[in-house]
C-alpha atoms as a PDB file:
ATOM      1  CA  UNK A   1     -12.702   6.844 -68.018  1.00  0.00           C
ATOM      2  CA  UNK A   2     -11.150   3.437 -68.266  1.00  0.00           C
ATOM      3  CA  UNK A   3     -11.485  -0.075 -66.820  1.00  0.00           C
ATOM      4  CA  UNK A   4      -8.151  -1.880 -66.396  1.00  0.00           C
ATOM      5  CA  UNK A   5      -8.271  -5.714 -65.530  1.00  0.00           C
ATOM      6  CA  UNK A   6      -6.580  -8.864 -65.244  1.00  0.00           C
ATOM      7  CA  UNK A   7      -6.913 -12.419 -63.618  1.00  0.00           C
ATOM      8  CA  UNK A   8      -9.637 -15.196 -63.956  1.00  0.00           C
ATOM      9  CA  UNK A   9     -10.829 -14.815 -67.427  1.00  0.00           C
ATOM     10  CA  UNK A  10     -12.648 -18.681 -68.348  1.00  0.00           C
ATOM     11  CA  UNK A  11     -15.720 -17.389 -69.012  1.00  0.00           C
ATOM     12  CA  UNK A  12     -15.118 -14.142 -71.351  1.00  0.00           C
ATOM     13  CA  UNK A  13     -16.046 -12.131 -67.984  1.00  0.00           C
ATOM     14  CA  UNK A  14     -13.154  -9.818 -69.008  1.00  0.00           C
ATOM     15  CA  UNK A  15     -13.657  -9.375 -72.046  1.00  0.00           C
ATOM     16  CA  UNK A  16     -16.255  -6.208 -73.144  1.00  0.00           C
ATOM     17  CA  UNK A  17     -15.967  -6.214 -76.784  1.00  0.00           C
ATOM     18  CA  UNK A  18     -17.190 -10.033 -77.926  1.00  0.00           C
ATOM     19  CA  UNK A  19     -13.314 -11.171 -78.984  1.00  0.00           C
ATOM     20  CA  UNK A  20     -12.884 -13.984 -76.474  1.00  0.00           C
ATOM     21  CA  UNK A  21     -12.436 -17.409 -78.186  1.00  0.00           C
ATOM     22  CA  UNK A  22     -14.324 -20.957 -77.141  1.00  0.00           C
ATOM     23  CA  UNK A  23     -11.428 -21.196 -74.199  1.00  0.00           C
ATOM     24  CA  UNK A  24     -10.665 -17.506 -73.161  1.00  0.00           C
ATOM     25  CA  UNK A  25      -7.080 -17.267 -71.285  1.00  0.00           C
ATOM     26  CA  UNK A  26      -6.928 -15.561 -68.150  1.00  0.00           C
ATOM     27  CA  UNK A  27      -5.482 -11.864 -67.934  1.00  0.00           C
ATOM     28  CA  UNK A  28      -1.712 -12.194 -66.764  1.00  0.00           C
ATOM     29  CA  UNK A  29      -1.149  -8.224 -66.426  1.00  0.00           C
ATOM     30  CA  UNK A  30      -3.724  -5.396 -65.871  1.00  0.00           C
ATOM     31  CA  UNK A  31      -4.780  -3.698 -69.608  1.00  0.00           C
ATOM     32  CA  UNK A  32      -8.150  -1.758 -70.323  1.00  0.00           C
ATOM     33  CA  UNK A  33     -10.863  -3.627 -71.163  1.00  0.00           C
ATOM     34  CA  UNK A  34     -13.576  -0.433 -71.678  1.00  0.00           C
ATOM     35  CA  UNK A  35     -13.836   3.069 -72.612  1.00  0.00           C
ATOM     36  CA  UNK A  36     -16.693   5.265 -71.340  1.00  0.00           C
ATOM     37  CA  UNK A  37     -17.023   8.588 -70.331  1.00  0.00           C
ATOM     38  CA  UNK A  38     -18.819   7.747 -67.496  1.00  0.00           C
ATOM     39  CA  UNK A  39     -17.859   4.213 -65.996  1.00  0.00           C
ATOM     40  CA  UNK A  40     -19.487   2.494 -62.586  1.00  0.00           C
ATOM     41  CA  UNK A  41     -18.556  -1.501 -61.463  1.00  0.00           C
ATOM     42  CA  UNK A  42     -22.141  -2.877 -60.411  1.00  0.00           C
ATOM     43  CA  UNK A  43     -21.455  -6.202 -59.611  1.00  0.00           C
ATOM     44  CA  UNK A  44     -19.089  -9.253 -60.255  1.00  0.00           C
ATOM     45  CA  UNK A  45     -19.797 -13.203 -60.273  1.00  0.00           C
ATOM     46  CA  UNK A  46     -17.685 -15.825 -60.630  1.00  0.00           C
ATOM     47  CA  UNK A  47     -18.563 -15.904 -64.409  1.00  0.00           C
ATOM     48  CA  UNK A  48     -19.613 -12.481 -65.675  1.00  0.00           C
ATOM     49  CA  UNK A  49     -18.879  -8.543 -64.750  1.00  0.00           C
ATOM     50  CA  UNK A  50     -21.651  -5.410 -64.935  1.00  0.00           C
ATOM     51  CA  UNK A  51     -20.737  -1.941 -65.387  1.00  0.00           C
ATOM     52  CA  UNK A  52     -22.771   1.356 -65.812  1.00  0.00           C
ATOM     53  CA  UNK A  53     -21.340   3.173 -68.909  1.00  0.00           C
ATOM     54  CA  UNK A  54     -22.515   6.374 -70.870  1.00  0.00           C
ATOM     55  CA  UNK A  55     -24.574   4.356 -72.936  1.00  0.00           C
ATOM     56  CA  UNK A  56     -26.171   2.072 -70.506  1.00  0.00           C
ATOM     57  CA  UNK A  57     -25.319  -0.908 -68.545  1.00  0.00           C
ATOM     58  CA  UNK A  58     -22.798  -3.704 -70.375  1.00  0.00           C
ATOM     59  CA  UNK A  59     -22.112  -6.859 -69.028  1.00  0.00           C
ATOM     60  CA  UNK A  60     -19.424  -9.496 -70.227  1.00  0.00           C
ATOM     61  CA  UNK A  61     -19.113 -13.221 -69.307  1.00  0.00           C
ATOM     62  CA  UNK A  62     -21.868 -15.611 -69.060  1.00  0.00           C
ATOM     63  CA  UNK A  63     -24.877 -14.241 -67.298  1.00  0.00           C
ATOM     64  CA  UNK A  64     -26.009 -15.954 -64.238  1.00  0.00           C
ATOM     65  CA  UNK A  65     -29.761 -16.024 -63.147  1.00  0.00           C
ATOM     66  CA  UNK A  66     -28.589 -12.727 -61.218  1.00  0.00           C
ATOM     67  CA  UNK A  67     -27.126 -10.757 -63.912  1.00  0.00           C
ATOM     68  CA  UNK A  68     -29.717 -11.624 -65.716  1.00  0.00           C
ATOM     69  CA  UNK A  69     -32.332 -10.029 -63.372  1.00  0.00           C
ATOM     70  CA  UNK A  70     -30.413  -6.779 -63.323  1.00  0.00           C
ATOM     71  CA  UNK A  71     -30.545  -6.420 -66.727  1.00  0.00           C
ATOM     72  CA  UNK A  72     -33.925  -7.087 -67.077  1.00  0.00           C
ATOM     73  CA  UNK A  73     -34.525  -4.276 -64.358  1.00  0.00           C
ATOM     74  CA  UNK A  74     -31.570  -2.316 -65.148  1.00  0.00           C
ATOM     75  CA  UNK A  75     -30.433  -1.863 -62.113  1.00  0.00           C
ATOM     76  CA  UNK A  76     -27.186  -3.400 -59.616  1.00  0.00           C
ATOM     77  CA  UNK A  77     -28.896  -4.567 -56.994  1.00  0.00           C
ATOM     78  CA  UNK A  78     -26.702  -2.336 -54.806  1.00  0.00           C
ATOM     79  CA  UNK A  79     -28.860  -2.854 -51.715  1.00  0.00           C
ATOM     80  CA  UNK A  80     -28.281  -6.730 -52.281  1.00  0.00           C
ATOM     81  CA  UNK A  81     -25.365  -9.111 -51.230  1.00  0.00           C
ATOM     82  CA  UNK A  82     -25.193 -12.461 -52.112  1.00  0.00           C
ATOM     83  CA  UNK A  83     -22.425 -15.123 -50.135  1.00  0.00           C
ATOM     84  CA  UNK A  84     -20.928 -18.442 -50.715  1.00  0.00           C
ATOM     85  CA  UNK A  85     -23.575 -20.055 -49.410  1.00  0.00           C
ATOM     86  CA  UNK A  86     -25.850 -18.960 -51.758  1.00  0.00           C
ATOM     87  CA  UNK A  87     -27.965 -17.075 -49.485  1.00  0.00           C
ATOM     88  CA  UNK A  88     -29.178 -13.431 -49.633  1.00  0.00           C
ATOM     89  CA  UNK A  89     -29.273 -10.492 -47.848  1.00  0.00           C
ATOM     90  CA  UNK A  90     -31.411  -7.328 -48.321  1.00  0.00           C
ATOM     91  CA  UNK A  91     -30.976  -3.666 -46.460  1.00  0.00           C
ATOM     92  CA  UNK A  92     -34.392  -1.921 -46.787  1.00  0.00           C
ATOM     93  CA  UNK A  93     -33.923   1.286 -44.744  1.00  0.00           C
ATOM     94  CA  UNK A  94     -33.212   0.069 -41.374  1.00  0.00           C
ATOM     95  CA  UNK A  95     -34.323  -3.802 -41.734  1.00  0.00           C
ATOM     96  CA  UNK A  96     -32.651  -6.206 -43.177  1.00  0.00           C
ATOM     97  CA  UNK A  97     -33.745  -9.293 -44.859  1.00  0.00           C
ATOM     98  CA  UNK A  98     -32.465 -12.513 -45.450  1.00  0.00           C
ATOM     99  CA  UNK A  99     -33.231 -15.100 -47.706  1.00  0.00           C
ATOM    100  CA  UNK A 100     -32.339 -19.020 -48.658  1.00  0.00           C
ATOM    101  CA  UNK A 101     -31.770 -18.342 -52.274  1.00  0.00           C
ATOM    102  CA  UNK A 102     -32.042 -16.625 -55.225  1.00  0.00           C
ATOM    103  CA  UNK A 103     -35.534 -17.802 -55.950  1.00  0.00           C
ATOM    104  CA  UNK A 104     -36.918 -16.909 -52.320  1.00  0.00           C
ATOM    105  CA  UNK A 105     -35.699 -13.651 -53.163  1.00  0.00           C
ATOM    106  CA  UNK A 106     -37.560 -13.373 -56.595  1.00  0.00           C
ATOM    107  CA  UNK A 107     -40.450 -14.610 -54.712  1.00  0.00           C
ATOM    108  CA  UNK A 108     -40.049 -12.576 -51.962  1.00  0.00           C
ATOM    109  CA  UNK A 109     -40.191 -15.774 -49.767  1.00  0.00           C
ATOM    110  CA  UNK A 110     -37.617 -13.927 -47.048  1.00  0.00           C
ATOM    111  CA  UNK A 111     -37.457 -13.254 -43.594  1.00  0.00           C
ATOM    112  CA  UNK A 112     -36.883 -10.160 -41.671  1.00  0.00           C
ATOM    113  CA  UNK A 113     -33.764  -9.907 -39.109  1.00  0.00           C
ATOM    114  CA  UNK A 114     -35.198  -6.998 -37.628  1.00  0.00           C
ATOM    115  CA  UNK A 115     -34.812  -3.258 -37.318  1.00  0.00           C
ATOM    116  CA  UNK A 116     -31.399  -1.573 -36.439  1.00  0.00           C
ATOM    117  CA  UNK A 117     -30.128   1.579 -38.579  1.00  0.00           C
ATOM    118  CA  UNK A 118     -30.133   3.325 -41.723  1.00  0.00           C
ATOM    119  CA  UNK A 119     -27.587   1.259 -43.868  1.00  0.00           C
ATOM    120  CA  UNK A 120     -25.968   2.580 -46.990  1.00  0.00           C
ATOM    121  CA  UNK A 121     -23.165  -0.883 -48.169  1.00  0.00           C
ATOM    122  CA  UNK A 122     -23.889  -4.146 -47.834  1.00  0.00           C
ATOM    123  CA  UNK A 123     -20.915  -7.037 -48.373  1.00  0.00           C
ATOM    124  CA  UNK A 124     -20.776 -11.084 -48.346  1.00  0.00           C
ATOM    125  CA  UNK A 125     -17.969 -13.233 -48.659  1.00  0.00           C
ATOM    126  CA  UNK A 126     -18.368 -16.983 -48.493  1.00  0.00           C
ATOM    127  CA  UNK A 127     -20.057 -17.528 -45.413  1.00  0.00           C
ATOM    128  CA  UNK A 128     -20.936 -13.800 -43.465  1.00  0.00           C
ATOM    129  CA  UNK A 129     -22.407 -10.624 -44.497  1.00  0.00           C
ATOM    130  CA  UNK A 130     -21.910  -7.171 -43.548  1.00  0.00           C
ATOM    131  CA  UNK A 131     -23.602  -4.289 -43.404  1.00  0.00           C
ATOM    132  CA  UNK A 132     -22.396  -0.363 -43.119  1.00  0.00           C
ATOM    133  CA  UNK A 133     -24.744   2.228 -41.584  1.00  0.00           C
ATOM    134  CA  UNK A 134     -25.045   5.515 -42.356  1.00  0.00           C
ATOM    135  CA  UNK A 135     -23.472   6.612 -39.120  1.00  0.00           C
ATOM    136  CA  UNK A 136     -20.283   4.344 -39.657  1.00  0.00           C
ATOM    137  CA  UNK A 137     -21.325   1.496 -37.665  1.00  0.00           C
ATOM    138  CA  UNK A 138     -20.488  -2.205 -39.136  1.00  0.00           C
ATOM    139  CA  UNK A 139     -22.612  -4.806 -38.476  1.00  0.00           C
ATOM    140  CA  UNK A 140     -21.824  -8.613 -39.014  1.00  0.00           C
ATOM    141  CA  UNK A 141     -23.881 -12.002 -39.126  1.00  0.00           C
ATOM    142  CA  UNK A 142     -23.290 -15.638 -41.062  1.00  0.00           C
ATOM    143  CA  UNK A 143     -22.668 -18.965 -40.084  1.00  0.00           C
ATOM    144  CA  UNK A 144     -21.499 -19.686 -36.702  1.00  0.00           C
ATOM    145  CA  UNK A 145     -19.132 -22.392 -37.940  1.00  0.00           C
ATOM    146  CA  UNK A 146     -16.384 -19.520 -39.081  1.00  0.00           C
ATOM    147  CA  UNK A 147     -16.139 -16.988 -36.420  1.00  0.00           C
ATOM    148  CA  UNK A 148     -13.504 -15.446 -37.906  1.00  0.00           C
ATOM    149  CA  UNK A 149     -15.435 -14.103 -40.536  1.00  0.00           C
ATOM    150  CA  UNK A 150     -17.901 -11.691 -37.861  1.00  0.00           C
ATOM    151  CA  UNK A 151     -15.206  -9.989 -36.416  1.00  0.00           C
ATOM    152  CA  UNK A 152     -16.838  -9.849 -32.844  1.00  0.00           C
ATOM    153  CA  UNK A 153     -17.818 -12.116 -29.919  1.00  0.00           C
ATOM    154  CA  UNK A 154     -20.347 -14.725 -30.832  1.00  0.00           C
ATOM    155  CA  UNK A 155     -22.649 -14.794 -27.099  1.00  0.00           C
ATOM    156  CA  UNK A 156     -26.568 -15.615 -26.802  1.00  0.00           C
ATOM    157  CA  UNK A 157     -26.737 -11.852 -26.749  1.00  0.00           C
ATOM    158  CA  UNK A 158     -25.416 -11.384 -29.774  1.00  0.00           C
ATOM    159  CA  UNK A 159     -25.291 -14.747 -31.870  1.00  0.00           C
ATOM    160  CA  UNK A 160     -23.663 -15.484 -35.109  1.00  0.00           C
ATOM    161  CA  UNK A 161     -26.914 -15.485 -37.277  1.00  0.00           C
ATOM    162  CA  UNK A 162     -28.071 -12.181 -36.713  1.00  0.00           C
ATOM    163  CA  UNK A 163     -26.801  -9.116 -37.017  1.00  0.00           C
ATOM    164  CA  UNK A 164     -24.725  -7.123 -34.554  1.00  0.00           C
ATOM    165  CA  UNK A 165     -21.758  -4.172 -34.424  1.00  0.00           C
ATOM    166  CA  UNK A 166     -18.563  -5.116 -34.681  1.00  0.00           C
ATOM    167  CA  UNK A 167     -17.678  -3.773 -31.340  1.00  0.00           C
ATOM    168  CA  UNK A 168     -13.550  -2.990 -32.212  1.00  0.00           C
ATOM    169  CA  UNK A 169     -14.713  -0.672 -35.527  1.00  0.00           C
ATOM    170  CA  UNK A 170     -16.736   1.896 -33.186  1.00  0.00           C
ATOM    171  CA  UNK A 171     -14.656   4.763 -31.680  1.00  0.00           C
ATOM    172  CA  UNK A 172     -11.547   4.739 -33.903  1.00  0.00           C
ATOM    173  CA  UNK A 173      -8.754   6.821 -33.902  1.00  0.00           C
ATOM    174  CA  UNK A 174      -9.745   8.361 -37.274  1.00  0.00           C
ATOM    175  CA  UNK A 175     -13.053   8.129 -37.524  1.00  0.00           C
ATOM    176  CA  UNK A 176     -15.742   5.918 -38.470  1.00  0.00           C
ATOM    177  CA  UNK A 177     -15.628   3.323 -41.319  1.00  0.00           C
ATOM    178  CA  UNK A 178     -17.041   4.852 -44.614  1.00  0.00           C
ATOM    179  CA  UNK A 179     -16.541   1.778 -46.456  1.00  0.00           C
ATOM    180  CA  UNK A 180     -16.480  -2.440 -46.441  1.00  0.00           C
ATOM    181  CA  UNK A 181     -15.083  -4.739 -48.764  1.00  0.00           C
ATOM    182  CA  UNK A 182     -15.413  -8.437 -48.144  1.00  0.00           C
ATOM    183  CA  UNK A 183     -15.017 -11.787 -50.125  1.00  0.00           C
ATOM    184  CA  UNK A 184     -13.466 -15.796 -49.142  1.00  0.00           C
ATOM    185  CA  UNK A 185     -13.252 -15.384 -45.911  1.00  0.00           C
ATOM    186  CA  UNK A 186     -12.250 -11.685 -45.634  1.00  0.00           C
ATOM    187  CA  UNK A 187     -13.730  -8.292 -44.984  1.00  0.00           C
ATOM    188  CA  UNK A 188     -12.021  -5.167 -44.526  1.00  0.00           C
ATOM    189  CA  UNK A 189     -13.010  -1.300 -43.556  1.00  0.00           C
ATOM    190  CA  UNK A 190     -12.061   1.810 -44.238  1.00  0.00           C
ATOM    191  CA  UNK A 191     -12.301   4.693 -41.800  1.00  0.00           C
ATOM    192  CA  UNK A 192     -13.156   8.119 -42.684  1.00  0.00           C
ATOM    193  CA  UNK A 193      -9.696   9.067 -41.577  1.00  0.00           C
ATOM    194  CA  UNK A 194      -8.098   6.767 -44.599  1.00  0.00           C
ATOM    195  CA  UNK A 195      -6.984   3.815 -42.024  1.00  0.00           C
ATOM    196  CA  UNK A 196      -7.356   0.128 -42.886  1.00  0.00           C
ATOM    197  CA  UNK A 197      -8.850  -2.561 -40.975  1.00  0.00           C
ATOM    198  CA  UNK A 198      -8.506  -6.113 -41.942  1.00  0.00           C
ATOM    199  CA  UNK A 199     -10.231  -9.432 -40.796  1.00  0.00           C
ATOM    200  CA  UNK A 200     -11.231 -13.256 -41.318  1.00  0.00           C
ATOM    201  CA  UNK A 201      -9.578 -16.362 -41.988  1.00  0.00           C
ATOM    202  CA  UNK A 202     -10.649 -20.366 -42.499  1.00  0.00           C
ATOM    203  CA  UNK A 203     -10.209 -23.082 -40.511  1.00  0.00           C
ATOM    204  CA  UNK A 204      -7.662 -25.326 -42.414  1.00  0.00           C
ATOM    205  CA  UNK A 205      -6.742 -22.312 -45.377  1.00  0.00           C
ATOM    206  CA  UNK A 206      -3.509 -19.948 -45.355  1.00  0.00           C
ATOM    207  CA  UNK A 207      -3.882 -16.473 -44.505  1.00  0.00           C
ATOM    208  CA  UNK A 208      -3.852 -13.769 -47.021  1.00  0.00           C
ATOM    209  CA  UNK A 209      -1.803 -11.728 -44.278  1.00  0.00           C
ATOM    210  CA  UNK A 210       0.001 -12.606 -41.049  1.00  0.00           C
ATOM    211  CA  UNK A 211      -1.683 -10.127 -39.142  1.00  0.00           C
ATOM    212  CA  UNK A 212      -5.218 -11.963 -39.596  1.00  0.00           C
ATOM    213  CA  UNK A 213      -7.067 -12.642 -36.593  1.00  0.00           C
ATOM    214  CA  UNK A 214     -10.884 -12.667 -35.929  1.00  0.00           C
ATOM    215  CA  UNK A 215     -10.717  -9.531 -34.581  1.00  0.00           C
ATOM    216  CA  UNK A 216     -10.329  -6.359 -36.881  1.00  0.00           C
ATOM    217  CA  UNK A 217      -6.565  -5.804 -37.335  1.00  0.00           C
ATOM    218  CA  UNK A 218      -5.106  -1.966 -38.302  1.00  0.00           C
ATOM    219  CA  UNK A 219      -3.283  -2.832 -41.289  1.00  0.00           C
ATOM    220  CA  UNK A 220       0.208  -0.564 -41.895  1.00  0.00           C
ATOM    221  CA  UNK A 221       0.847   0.543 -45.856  1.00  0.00           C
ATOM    222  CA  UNK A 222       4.516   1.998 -44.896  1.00  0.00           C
ATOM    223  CA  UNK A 223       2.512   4.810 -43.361  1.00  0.00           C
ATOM    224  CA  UNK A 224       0.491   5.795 -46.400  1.00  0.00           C
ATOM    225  CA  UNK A 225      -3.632   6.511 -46.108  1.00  0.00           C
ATOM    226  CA  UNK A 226      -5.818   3.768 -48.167  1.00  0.00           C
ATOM    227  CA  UNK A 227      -8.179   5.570 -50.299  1.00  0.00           C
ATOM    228  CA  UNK A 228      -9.826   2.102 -51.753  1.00  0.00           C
ATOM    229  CA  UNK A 229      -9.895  -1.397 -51.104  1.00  0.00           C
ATOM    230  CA  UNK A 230     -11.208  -4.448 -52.149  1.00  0.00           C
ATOM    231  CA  UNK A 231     -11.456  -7.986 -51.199  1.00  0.00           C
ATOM    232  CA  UNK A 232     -11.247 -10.759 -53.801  1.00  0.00           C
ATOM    233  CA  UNK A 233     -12.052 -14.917 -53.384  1.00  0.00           C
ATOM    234  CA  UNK A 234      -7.761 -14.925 -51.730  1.00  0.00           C
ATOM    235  CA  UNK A 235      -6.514 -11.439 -52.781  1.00  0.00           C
ATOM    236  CA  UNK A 236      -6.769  -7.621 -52.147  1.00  0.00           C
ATOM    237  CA  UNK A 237      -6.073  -4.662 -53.808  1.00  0.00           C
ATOM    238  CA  UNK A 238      -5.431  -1.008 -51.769  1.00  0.00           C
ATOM    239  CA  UNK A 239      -4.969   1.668 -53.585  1.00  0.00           C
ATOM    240  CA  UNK A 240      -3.362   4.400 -51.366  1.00  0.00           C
ATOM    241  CA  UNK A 241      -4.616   8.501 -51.837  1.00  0.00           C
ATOM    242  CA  UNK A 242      -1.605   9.437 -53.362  1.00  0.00           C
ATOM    243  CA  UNK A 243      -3.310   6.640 -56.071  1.00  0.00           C
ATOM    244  CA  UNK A 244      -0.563   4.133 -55.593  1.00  0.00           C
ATOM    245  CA  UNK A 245      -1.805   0.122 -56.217  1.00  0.00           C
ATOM    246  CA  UNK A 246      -0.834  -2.473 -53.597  1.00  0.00           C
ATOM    247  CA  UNK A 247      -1.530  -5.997 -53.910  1.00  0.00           C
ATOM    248  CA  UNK A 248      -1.672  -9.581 -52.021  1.00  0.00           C
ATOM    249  CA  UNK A 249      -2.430 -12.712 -51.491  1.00  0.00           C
ATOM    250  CA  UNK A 250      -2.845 -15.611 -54.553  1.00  0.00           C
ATOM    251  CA  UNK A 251      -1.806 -15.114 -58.604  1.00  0.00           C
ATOM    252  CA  UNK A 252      -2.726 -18.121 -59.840  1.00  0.00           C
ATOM    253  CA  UNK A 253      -5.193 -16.797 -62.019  1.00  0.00           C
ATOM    254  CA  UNK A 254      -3.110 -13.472 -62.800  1.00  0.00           C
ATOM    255  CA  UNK A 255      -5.421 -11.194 -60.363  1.00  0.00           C
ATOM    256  CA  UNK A 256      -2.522  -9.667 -58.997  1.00  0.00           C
ATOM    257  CA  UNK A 257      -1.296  -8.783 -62.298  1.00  0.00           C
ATOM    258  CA  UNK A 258       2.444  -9.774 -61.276  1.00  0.00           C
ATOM    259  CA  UNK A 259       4.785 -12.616 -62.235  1.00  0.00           C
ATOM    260  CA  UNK A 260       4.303 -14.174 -58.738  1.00  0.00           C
ATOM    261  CA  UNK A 261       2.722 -17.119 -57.516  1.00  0.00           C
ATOM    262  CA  UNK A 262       1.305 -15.186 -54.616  1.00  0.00           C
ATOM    263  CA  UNK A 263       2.515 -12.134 -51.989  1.00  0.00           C
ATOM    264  CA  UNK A 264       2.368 -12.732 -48.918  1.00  0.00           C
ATOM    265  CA  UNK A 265       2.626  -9.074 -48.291  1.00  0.00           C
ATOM    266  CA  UNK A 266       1.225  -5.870 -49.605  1.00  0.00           C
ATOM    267  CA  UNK A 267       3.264  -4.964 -52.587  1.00  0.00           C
ATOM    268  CA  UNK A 268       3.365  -2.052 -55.009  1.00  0.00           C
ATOM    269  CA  UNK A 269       2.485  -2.511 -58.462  1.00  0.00           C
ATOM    270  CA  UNK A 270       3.279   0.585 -60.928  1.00  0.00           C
ATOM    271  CA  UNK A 271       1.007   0.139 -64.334  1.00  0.00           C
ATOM    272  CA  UNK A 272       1.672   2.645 -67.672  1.00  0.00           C
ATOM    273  CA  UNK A 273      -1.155   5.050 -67.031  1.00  0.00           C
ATOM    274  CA  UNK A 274       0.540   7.695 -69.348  1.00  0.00           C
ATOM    275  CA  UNK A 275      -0.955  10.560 -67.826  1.00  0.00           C
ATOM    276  CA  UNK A 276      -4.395   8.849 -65.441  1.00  0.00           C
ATOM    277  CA  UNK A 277      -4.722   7.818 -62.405  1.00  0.00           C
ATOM    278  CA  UNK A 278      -6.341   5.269 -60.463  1.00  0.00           C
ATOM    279  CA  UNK A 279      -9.620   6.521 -58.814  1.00  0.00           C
ATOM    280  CA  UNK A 280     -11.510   3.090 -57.606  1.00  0.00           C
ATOM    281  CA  UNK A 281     -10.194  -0.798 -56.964  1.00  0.00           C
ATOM    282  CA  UNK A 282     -12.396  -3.935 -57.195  1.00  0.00           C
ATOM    283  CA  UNK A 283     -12.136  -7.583 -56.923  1.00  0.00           C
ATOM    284  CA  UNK A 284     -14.385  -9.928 -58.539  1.00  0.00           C
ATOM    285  CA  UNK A 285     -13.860 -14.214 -57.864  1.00  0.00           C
ATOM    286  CA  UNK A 286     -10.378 -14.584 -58.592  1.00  0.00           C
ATOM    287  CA  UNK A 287      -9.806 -11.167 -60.826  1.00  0.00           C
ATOM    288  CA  UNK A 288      -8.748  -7.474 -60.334  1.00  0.00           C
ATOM    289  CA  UNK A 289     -10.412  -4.378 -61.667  1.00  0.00           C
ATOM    290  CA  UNK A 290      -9.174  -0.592 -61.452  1.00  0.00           C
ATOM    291  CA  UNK A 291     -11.310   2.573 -62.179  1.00  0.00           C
ATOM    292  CA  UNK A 292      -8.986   4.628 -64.035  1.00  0.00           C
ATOM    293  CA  UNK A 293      -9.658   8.718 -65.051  1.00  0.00           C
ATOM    294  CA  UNK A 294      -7.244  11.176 -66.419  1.00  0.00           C
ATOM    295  CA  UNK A 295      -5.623  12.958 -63.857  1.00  0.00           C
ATOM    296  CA  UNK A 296      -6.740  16.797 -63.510  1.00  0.00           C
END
C-alpha cells in the first residue's frame, strides 16, 4: 500500500523518511510519502501525522503531548476525539465522557454525559463532537454558540451540550449512516447506501459549499455513490466507489493538490496511479491524505 499527500507541510508532518529541512515547504500536488504492506491513518494534528504500518506505528511532524501518549501506549486513541476547543470526548460502550483537557483526561478528571448506545466513530471539529452508533444513529453536542455545527434543534429537551440524534440522519432513503467525518466547522455522513450528507458553517466565515445549512444537506456528485469522505480545517475530499477523487473548499496550503486558490465546488482531480487505486481519503489541519492499494 501507499500513502499519497499534499498541503500544510511546516512542521515535517508530511514527511515519513527524516528529509525535511529547518523550514519544510508545503506539498503543492499529492505524491507518496510511505510504503507499507499494510498501511492504517490513526490520527492527524495540526503538527504531526500517525499511521499503523507493517512494522509498527510511524509518526512524522512534531509530536504533540497527544501523539506522544499514543506512542507510548501504542495505540490511536480511536475511541477519542479531541475539538478546537481543546476539550475531549470519550465513547466507552454506551457512555460517553467528556473532559476539559488533555490533562483531565490523563488524570481521568472527566465527567460522564450519560448512557445512550453502543458507539463505534467518534468526530470533533472546532467546536462540536459527534458520535456514530452501532445502529447508524448520529449523535451531536458542543458549544451552543455555533448551532450550525449540531445539525439539529437546540430545545431544553435536547440542549447543545449534551448529546442527542441528529433527527434528519434517521430514516434515510438509503440507509443508515456508516460513517462521520468532521473538522472547522463541518461534519459530514455517509449512509450505508453510498449517499452524502453535509453540514455546518461559522458565523462571519465563507462556506465550503452553497448548499450549507445547519441542517444535514444531501450533497449531489453528478449522480455518483461516495465511498469515502473526509473533512479538513476548510476542505473535503470524496472519493466516489468507482475510486474517483473530488475536492473543495481552500488551497492555500496545497491540500487540494490543484493550482487553485480554492473550489467552490466539488471537482475531480485525476492523480498518476499507474495501475492502484484509491481505497481511503483523509484530511488532517489544512492537508490531504489518500490510502492507495494496487488495484486487483
Amino acid at each position: 500500500m501507499e500513502l499519497w499527500a499534499t498541503g500544510f507541510n511546516a512542521w515535517g508532518q508530511l514527511d515519513f523518511q527524516g528529509e525535511s529541512s529547518l523550514a519544510p515547504a508545503d506539498l503543492r500536488t499529492f505524491k507518496c510519502i510511505l510504503r507499507s504492506k499494510h498501511l492504517e491513518m490513526l490520527r492527524t494534528s495540526l503538527s504531526a501525522t500517525l499511521v499503523r504500518t507493517s512494522s509498527g506505528i510511524k509518526a512524522a511532524g512534531s509530536l504533540d503531548a497527544v501523539f506522544q501518549l499514543c506512542l507510548t501506549q501504542k495505540d490511536g486513541f480511536r475511541k477519542v476525539a479531541i475539538a478546537g476547543n481543546e476539550k475531549f470526548a470519550e465513547t466507552q460502550g454506551k457512555f460517553i465522557k467528556e473532559y476539559r483537557s488533555l490533562k483531565s483526561y490523563i488524570d481521568g478528571d472527566g465527567h460522564h454525559l450519560g448512557e445512550f448506545e453502543c458507539f463505534e466513530q467518534i468526530a470533533a471539529n472546532q467546536t462540536t463532537f459527534t458520535a456514530l452508533s452501532k445502529n447508524g444513529k448520529v449523535w451531536t453536542w458542543g458549544d451552543g454558540r455555533y448551532e450550525s455545527c449540531l445539525g439539529r434543534e437546540v430545545s431544553e429537551e435536547t440542549p447543545a451540550q449534551l448529546p442527542s440524534i441528529v433527527k434528519d440522519l434517521s430514516d434515510l432513503p438509503t440507509g443508515p449512516i456508516r460513517k462521520i467525518s468532521s473538522g472547522g466547522y463541518v461534519t459530514a455522513a455517509l449512509t450505508s447506501g453510498n449517499d452524502l450528507y453535509l453540514w455546518g458553517g461559522c458565523p462571519g466565515q465563507s462556506k465550503i459549499l452553497d448548499q450549507f445549512s445547519g441542517m444535514p444537506e444531501p450533497i449531489d456528485l453528478d449522480g455518483q455513490d461516495v465511498l469515502d469522505v473526509a473533512v479538513g480545517a476548510d476542505h473535503i475530499l470524496a472519493l466516489t466507489t468507482e475510486h474517483r477523487l473530488y475536492v473543495v473548499g481552500a488551497n492555500r496550503n496545497g491540500q487540494l493538490g490543484l493550482d487553485v486558490k480554492e473550489l467552490s465546488e466539488l471537482g475531480e482531480i485525476a492523480l498518476p496511479l499507474g495501475g492502484k487505486q484509491i481505497v481511503s481519503v483523509h484530511a488532517g489541519y489544512k492537508n490531504s491524505f489518500l490510502l492507495v492499494e494496487d488495484i486487483t
